[in-house]
C-alpha atoms as a PDB file:
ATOM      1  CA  UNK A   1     -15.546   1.326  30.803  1.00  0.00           C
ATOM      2  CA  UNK A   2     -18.326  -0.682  32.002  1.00  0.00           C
ATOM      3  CA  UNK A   3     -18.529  -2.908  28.727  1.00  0.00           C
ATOM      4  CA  UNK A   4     -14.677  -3.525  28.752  1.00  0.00           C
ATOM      5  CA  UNK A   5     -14.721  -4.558  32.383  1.00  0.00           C
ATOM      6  CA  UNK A   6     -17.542  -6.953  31.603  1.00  0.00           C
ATOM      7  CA  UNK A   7     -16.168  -8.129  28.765  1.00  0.00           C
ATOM      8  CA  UNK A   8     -12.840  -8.638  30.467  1.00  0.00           C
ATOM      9  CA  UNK A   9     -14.646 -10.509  33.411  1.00  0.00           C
ATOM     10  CA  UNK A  10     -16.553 -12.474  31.144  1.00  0.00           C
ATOM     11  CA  UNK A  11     -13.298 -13.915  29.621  1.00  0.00           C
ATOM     12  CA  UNK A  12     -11.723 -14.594  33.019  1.00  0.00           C
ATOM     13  CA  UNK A  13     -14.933 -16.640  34.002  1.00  0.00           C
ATOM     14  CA  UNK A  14     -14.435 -18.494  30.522  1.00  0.00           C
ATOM     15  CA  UNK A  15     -10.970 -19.522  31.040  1.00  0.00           C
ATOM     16  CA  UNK A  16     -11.850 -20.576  34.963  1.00  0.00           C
ATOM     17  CA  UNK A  17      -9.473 -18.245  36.478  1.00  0.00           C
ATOM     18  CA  UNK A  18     -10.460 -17.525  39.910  1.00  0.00           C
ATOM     19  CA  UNK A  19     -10.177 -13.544  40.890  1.00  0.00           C
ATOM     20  CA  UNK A  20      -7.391 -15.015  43.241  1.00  0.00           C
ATOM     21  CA  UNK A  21      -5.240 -16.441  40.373  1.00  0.00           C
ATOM     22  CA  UNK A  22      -5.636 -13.027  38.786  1.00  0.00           C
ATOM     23  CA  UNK A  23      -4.861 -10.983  41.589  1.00  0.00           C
ATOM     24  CA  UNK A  24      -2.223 -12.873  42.249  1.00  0.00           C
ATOM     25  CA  UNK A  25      -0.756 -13.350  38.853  1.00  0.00           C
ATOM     26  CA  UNK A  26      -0.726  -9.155  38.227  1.00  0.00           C
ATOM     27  CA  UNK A  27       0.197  -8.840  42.417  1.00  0.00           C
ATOM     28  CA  UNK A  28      -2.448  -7.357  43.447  1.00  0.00           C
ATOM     29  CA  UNK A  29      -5.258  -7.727  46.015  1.00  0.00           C
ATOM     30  CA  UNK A  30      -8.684 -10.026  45.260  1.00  0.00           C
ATOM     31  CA  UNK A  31     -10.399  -7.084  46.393  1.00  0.00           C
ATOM     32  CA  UNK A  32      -8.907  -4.882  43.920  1.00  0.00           C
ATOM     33  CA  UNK A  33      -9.916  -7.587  40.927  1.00  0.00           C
ATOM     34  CA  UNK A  34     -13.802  -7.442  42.219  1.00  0.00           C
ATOM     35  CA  UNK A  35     -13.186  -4.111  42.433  1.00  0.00           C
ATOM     36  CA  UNK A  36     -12.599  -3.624  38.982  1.00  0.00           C
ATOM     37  CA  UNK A  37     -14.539  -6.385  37.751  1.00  0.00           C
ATOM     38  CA  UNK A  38     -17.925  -4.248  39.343  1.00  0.00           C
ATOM     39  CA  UNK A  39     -16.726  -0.996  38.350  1.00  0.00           C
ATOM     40  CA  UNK A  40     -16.286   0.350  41.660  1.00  0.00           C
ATOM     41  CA  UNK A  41     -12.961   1.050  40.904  1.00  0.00           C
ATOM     42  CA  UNK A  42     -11.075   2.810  37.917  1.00  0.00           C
ATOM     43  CA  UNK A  43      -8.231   0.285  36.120  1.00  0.00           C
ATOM     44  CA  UNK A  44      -5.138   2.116  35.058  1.00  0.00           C
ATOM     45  CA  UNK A  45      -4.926   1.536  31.240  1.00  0.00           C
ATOM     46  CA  UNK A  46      -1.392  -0.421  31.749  1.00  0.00           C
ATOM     47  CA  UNK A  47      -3.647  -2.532  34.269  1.00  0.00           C
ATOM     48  CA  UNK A  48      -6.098  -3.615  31.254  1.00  0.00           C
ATOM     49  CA  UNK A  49      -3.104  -4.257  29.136  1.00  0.00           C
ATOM     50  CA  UNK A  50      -1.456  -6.249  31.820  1.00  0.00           C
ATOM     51  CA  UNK A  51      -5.088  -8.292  32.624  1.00  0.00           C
ATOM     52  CA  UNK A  52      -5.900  -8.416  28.790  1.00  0.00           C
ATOM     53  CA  UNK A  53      -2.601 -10.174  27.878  1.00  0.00           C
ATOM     54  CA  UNK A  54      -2.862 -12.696  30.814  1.00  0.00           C
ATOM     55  CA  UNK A  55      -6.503 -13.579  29.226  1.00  0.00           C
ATOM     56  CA  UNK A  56      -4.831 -13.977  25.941  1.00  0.00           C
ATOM     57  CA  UNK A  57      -6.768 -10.974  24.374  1.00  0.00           C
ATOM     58  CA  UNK A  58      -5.356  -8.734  21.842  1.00  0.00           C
ATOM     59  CA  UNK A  59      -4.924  -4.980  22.611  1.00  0.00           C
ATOM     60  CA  UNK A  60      -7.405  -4.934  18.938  1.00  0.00           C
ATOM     61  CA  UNK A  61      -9.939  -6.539  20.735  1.00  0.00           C
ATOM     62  CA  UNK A  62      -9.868  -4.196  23.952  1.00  0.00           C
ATOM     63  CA  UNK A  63      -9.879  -1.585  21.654  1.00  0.00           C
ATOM     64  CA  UNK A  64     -12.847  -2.810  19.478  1.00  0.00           C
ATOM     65  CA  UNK A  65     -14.182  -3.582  22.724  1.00  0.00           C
ATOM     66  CA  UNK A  66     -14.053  -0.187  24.200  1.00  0.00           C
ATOM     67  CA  UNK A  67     -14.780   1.989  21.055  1.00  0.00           C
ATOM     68  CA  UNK A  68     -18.141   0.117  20.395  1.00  0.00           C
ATOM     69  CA  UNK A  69     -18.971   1.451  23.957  1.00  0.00           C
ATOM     70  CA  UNK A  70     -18.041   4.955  23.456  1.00  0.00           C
ATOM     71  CA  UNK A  71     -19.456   5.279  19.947  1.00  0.00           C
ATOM     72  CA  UNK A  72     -23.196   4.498  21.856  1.00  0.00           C
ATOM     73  CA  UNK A  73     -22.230   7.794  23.478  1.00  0.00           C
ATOM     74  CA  UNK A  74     -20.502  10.435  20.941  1.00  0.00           C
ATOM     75  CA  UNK A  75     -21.287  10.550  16.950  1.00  0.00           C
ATOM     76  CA  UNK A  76     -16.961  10.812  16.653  1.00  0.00           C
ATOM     77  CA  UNK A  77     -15.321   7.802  19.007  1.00  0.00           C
ATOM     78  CA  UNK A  78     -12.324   9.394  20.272  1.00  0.00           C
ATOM     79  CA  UNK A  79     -10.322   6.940  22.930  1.00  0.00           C
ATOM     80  CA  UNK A  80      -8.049   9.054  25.515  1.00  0.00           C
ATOM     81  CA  UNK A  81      -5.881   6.664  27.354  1.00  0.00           C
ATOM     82  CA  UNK A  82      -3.072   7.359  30.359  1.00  0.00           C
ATOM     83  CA  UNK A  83       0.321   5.497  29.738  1.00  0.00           C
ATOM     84  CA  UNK A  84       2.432   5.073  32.149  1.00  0.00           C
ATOM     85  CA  UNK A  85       5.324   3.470  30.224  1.00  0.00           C
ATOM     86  CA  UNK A  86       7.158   3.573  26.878  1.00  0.00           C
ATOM     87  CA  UNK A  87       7.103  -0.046  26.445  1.00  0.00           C
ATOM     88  CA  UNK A  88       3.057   0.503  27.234  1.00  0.00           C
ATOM     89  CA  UNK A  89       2.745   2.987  24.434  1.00  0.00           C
ATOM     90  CA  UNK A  90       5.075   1.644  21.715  1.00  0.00           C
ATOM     91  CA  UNK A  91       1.988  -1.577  22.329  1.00  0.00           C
ATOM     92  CA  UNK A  92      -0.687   0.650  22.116  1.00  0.00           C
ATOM     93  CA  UNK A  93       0.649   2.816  19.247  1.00  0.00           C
ATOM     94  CA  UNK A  94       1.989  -0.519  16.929  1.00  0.00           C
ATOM     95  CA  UNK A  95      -1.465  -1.763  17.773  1.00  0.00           C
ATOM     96  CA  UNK A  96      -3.532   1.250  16.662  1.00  0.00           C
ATOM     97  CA  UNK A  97      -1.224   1.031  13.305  1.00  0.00           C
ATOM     98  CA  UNK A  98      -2.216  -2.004  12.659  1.00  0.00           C
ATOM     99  CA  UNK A  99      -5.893  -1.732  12.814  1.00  0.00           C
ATOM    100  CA  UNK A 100      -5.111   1.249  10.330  1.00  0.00           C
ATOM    101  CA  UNK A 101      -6.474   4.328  12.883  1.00  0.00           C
ATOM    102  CA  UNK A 102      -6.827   6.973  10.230  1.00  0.00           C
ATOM    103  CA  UNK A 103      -5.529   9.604  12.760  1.00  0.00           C
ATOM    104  CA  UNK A 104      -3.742   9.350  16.042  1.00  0.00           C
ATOM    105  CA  UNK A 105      -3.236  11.860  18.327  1.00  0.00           C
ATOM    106  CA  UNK A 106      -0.310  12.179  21.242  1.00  0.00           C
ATOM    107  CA  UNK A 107      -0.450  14.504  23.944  1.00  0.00           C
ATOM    108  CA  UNK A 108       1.941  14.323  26.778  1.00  0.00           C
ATOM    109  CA  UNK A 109       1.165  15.039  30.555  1.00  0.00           C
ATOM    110  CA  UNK A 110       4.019  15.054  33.345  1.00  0.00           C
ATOM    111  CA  UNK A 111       0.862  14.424  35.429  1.00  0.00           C
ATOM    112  CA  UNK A 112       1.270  10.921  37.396  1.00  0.00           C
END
């Protein structure tokens, strides 16, 4: 996810948001941003949602985002994400509808 987290840090930096305001705005630590933000630590994908929509950037853009990454790495770009909520799926799923995914694919895990 390195790309994505760059990306994502590159925004923050453009908008003048401090790691602090955005640690404190999702309530978390600063740490945890800078964390992130150097890939020393995994985001959740309801984290990149939640960081994504206080940047003002569309779930299409992550995605775009994200996919041109993997498809540097596999001839067939497949995306796996973890949701932890419905209301974080229903945004993922109406989003991947909209930029006209030819196939989606659901599994679900009781794994937290």
């Amino acid at each position: 996810m390195n790309k994505l987290l760059e990306f994502l840090r590159e925004q923050r930096e453009a908008l003048e948001f401090s790691q602090e305001y955005m640690a404190d705005m999702m309530n978390v630590s600063s740490r945890k941003i800078s964390r992130w933000e150097r890939g020393l630590s995994e985001m959740k994908f309801s984290e990149v949602i939640a960081y994504s929509q206080y940047l003002d950037i569309s779930l299409e853009r992550v995605f775009a985002v994200y996919a041109n990454q993997e498809a540097l790495k596999y001839p067939v770009a497949e995306i796996t994400f973890l949701v932890y909520s419905n209301d974080a799926f229903a945004q993922i799923m109406s989003e991947a509808l909209r930029m006209g995914l030819d196939e989606i694919i659901v599994k679900q895990t009781n794994k937290y």
